[in-house]
N, C-alpha and C. Protein backbone atom coordinates (compact mmCIF):
# COMPACT_ATOMS: atom_id res chain seq x y z
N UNK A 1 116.22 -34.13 138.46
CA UNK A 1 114.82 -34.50 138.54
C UNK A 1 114.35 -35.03 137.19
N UNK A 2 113.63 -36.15 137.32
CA UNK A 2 113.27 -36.50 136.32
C UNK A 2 111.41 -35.89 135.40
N UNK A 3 111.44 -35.74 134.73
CA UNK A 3 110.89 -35.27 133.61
C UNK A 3 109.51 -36.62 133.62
N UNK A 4 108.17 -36.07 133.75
CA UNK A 4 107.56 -36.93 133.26
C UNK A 4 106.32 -36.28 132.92
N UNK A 5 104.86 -36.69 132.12
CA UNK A 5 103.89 -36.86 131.47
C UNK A 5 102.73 -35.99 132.35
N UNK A 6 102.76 -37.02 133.63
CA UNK A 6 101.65 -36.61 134.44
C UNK A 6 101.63 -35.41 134.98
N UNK A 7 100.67 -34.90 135.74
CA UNK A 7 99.96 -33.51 135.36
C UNK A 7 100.15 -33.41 137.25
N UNK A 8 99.73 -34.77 137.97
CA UNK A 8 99.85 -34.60 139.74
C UNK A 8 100.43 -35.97 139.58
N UNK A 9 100.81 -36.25 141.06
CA UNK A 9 101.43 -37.38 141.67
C UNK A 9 100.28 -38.30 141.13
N UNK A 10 101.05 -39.38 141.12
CA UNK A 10 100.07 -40.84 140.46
C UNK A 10 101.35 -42.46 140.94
N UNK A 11 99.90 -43.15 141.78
CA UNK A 11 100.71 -44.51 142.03
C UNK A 11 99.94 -45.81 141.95
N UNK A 12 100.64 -46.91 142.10
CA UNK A 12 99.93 -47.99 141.72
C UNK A 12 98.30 -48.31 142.45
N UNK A 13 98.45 -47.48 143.74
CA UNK A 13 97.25 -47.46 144.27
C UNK A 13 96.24 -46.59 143.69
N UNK A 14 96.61 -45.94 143.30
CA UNK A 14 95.66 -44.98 142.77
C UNK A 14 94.70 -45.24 141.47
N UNK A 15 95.35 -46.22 141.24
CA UNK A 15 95.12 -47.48 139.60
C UNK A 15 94.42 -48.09 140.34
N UNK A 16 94.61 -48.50 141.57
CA UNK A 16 94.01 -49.64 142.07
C UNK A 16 92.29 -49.01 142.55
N UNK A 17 92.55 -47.94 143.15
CA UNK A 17 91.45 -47.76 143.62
C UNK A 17 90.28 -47.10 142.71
N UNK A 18 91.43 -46.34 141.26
CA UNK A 18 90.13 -45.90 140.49
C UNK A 18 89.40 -47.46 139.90
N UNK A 19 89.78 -48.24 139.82
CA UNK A 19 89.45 -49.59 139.28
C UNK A 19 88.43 -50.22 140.03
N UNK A 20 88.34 -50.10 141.51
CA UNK A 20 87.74 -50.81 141.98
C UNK A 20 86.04 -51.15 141.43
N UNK A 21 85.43 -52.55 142.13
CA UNK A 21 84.12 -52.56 140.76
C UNK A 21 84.11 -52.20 139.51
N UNK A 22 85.03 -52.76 138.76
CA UNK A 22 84.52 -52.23 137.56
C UNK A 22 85.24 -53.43 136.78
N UNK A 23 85.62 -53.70 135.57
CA UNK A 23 85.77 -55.04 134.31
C UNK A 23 87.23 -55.17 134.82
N UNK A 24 87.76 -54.19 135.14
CA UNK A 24 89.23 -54.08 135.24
C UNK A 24 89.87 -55.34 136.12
N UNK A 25 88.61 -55.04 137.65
CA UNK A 25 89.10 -55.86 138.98
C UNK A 25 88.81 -57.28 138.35
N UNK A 26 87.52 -57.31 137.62
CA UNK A 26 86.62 -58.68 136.97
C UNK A 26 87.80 -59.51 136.34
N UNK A 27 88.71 -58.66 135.54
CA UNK A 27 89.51 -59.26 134.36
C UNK A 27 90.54 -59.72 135.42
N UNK A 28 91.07 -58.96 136.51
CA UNK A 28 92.15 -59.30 137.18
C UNK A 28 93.59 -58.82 136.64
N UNK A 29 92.89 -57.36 136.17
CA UNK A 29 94.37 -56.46 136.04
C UNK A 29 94.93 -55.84 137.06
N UNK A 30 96.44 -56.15 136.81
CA UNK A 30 96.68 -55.61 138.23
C UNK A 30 98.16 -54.48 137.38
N UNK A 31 98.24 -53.19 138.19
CA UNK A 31 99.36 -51.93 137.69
C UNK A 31 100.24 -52.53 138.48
N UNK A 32 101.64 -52.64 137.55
CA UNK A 32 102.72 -53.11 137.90
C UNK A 32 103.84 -52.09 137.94
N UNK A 33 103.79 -51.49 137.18
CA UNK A 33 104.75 -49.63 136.84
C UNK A 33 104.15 -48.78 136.42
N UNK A 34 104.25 -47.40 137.30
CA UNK A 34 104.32 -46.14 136.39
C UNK A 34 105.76 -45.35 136.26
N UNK A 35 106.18 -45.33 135.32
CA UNK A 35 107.44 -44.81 134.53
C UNK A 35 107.23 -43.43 133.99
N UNK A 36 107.86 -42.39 134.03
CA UNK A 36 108.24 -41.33 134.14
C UNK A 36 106.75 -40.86 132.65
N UNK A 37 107.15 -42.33 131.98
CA UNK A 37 106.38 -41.47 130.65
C UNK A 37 105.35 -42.97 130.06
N UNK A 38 104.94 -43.72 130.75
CA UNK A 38 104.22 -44.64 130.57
C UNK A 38 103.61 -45.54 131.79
N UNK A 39 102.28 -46.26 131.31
CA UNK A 39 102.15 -47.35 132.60
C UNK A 39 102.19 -48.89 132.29
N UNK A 40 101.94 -49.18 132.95
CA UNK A 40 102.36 -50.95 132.59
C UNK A 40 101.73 -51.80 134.01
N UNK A 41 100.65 -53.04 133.04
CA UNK A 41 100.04 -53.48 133.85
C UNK A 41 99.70 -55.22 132.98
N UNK A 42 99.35 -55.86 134.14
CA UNK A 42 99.47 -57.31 133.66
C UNK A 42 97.88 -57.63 133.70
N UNK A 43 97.59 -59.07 133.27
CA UNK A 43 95.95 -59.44 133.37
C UNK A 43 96.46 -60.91 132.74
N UNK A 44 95.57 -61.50 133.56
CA UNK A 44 95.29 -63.43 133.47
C UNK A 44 95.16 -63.75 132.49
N UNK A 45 95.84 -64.73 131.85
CA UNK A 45 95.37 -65.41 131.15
C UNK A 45 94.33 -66.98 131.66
N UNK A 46 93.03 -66.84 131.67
CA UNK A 46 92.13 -68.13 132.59
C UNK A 46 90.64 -67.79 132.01
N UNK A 47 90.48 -68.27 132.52
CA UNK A 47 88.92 -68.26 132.44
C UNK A 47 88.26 -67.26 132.22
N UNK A 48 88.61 -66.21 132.60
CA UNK A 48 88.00 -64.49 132.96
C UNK A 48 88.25 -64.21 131.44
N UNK A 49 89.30 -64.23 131.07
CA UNK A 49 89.67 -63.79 129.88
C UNK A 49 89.80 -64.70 128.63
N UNK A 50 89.75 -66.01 128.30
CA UNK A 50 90.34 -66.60 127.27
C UNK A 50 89.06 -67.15 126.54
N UNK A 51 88.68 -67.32 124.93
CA UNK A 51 87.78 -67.95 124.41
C UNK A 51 87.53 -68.93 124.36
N UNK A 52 86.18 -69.93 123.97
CA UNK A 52 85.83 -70.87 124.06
C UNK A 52 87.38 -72.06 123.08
N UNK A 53 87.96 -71.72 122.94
CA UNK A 53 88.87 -72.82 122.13
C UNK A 53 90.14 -72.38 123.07
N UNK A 54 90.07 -71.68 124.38
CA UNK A 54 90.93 -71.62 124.95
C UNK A 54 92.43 -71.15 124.95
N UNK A 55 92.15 -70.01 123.74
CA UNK A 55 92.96 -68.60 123.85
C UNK A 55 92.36 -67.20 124.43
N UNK A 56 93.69 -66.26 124.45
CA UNK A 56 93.26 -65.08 125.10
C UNK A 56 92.29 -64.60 124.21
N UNK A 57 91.08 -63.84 124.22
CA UNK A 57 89.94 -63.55 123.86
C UNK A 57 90.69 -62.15 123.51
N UNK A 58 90.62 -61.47 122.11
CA UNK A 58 90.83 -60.28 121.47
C UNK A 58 90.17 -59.18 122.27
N UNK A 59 89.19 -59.29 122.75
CA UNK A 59 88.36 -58.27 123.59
C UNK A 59 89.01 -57.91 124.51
N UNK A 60 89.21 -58.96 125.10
CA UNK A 60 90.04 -58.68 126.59
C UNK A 60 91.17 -58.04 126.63
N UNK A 61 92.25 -58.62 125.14
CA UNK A 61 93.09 -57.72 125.11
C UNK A 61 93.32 -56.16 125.10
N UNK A 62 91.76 -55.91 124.01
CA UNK A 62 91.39 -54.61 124.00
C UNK A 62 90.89 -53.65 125.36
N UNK A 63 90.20 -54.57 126.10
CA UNK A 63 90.23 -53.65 127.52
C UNK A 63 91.44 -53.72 128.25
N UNK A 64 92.31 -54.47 128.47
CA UNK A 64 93.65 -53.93 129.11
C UNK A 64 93.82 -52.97 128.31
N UNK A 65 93.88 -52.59 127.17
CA UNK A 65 94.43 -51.57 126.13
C UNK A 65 93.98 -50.49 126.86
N UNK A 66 92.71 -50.41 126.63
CA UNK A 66 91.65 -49.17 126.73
C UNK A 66 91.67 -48.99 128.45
N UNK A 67 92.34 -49.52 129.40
CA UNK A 67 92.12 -49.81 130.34
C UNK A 67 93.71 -48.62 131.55
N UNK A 68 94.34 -48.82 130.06
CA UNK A 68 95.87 -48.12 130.52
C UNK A 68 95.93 -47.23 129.69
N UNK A 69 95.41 -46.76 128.79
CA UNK A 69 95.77 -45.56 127.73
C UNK A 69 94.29 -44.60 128.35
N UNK A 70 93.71 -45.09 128.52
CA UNK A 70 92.68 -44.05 129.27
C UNK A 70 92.75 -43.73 130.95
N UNK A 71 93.01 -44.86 131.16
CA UNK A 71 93.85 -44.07 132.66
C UNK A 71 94.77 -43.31 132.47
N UNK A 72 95.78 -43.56 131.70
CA UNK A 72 97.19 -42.54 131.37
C UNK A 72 97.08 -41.05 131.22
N UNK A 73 95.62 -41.16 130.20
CA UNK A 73 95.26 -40.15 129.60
C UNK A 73 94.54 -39.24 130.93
N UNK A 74 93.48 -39.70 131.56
CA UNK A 74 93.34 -38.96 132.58
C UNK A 74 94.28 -38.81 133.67
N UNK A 75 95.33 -39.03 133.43
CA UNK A 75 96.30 -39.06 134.70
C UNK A 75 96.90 -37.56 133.65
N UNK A 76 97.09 -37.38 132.41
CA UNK A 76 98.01 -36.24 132.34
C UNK A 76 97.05 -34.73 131.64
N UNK A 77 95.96 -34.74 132.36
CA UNK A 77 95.00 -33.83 131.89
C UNK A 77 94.77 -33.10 133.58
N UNK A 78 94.59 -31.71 133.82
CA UNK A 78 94.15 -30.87 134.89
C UNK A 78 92.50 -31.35 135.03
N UNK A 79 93.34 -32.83 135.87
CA UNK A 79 92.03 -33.33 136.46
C UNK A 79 92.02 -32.71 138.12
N UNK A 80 90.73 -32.11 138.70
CA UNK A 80 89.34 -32.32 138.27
C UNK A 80 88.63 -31.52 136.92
N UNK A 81 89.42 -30.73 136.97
CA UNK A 81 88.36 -29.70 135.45
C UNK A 81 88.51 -29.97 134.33
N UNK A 82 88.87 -31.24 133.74
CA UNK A 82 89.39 -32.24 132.63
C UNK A 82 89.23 -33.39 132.77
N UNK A 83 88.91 -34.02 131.81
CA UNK A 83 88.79 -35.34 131.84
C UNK A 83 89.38 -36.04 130.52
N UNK A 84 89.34 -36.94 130.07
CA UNK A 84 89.40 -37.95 128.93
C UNK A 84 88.26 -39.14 128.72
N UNK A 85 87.82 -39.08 127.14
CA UNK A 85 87.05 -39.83 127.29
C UNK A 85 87.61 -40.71 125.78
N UNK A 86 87.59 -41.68 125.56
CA UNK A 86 87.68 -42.67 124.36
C UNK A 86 87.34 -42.31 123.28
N UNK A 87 87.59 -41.60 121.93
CA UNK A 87 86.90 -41.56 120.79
C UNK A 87 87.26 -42.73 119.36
N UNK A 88 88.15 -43.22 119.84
CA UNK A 88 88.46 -44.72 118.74
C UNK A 88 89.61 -45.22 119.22
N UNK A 89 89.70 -46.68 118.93
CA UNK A 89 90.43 -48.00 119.40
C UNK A 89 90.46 -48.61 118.36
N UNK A 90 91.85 -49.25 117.79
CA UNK A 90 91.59 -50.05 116.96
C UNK A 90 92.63 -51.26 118.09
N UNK A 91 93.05 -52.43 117.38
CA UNK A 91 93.90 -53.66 117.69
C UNK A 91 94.28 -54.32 116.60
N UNK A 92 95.50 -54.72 116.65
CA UNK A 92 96.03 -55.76 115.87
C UNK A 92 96.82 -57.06 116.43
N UNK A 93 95.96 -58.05 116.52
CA UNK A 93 96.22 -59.37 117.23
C UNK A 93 97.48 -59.94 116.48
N UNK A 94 98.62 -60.23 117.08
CA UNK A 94 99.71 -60.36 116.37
C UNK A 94 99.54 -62.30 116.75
N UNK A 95 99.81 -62.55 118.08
CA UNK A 95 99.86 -63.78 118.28
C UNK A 95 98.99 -64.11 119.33
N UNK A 96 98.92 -65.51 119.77
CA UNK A 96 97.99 -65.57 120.64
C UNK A 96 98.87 -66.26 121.98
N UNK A 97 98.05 -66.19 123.25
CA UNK A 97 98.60 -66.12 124.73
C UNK A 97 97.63 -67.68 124.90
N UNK A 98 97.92 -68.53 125.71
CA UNK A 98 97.09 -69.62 126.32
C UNK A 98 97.25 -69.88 127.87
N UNK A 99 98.23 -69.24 128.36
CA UNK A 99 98.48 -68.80 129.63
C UNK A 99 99.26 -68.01 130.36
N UNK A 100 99.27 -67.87 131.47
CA UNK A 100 100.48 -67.26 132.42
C UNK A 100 99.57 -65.72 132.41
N UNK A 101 100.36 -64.91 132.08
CA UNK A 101 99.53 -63.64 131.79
C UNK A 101 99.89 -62.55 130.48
N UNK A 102 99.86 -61.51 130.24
CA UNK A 102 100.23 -60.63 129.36
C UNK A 102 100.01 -59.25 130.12
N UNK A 103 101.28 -58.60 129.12
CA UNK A 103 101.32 -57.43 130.33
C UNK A 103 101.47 -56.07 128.97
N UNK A 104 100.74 -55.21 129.47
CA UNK A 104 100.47 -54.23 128.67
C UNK A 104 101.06 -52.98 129.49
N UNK A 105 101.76 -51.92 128.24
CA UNK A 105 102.86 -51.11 128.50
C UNK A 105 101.62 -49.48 127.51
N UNK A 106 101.56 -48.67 128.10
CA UNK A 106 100.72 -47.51 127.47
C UNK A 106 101.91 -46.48 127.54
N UNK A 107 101.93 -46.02 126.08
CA UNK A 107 102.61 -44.58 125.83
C UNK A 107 102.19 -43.83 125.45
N UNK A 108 102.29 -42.29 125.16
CA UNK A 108 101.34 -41.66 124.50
C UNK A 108 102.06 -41.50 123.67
N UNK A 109 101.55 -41.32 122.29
CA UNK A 109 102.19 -40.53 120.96
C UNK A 109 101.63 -39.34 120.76
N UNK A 110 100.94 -38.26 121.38
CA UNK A 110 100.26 -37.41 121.09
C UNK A 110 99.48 -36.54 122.46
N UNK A 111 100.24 -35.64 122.96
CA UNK A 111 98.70 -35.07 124.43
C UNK A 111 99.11 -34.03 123.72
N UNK A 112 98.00 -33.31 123.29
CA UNK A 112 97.52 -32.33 123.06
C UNK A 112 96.43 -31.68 123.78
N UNK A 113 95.67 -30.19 123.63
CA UNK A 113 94.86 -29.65 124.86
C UNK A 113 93.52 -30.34 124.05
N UNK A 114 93.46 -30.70 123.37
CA UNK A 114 91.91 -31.00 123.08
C UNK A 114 91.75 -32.70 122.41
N UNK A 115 93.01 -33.32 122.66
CA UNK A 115 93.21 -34.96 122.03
C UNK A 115 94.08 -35.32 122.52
N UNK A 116 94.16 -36.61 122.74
CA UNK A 116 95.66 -37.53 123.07
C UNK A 116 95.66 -38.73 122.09
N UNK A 117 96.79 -39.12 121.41
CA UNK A 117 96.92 -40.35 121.02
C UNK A 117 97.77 -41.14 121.73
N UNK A 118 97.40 -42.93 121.88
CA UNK A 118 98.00 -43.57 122.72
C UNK A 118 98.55 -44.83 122.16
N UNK A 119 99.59 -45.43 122.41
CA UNK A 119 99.75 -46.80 122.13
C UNK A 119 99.85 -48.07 123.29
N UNK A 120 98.90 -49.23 122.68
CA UNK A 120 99.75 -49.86 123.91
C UNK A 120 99.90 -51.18 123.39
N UNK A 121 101.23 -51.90 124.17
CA UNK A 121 101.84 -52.94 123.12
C UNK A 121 101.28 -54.11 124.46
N UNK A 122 100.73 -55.15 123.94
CA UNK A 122 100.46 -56.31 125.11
C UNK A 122 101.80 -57.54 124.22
N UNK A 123 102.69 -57.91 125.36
CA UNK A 123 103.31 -58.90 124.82
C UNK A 123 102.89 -60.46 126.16
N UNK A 124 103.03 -61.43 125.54
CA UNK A 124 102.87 -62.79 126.70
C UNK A 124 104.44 -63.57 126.40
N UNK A 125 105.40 -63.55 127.78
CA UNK A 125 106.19 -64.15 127.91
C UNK A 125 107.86 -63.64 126.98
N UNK A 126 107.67 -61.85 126.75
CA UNK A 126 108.46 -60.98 125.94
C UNK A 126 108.07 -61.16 124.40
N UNK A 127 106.85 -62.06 123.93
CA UNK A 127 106.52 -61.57 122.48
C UNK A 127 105.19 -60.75 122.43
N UNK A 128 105.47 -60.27 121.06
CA UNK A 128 104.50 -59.27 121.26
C UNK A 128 103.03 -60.06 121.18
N UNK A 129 102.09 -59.82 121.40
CA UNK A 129 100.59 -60.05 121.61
C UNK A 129 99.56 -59.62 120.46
N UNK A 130 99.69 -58.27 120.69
CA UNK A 130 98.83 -57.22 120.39
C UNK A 130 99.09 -55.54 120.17
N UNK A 131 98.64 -55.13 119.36
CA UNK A 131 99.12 -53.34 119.32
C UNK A 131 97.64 -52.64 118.95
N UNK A 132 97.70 -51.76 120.29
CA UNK A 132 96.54 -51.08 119.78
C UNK A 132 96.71 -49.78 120.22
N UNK A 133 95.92 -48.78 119.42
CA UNK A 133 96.15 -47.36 119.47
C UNK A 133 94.68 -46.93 119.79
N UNK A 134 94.84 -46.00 120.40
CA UNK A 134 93.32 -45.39 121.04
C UNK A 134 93.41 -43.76 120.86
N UNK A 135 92.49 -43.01 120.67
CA UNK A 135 92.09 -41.47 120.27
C UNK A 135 91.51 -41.03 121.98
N UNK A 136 92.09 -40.16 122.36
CA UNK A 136 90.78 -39.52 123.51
C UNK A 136 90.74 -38.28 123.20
N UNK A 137 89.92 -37.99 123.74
CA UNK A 137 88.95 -36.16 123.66
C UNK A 137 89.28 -36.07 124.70
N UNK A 138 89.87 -34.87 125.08
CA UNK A 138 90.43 -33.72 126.32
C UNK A 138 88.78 -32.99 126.63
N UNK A 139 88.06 -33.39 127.36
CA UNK A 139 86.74 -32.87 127.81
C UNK A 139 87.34 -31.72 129.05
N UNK A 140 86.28 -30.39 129.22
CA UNK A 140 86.44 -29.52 130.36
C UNK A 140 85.08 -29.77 131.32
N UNK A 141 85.28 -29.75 132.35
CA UNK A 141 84.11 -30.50 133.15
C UNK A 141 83.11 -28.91 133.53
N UNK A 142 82.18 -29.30 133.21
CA UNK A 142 80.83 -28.10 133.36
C UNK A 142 80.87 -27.45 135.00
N UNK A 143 80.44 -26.57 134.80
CA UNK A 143 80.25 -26.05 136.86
C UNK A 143 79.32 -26.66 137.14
N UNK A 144 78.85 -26.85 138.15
CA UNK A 144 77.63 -27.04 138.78
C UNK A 144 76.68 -26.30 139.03
């Protein structure tokens, strides 16, 4: 049996459906793998996403980022009575994308009971893109 991260069962639908309405569906990310100890998901390079001079827009890269390291993160926390929430993101734009798509890979470097650290590498066409690392807070959800 293999050894992995998450805390309950987790599948591409389940990406799909926490996503629904929200920047994720807008951007046109779509979950392509979950792997024993990471996820991995692609997003357009077009219109939705690219800047007025007609590269991928740094932002955008940053929400695929923030988009798979915070899902990840709530995928390996005793959710419902846990959550994850974002406490810093940085990025480092290595090169730039002008089409096709880019596909972003989230690992964690860090779950701990009260933090997670995450990485996630966006490459377009096997080079790298982008590297960005994100902080979350391990929140306990209040009673009602």
């Amino acid at each position: 049996m293999t050894s992995t991260i998450w805390k309950h069962e987790v599948t591409i639908a389940d990406f799909n459906k926490r996503s629904e309405n929200t920047a994720v569906t807008h951007m046109g990310i779509e979950a392509l793998e979950i792997g024993p100890n990471f996820l991995k998901a692609k997003m357009p390079v077009d219109e939705r996403t690219k800047q007025p001079i007609g590269l991928l827009h740094g932002g955008a890269s940053v929400l695929l980022a923030e988009t798979l390291m915070s899902t990840a993160g709530n995928w390996c926390v005793d959710f419902p009575n846990q959550y994850c929430v974002g406490q810093e993101i940085n990025a480092n734009h290595i090169r730039s994308a002008r089409d096709g798509y880019v596909e972003g890979v989230a690992k964690p470097i860090h779950l701990g009971k009260s933090s997670q650290v995450w990485e996630c590498l966006i490459s377009h066409e096997g080079k790298l893109v982008c590297v960005s690392r994100m902080t979350l807070s391990v929140l306990s959800r209040q009673p009602k």
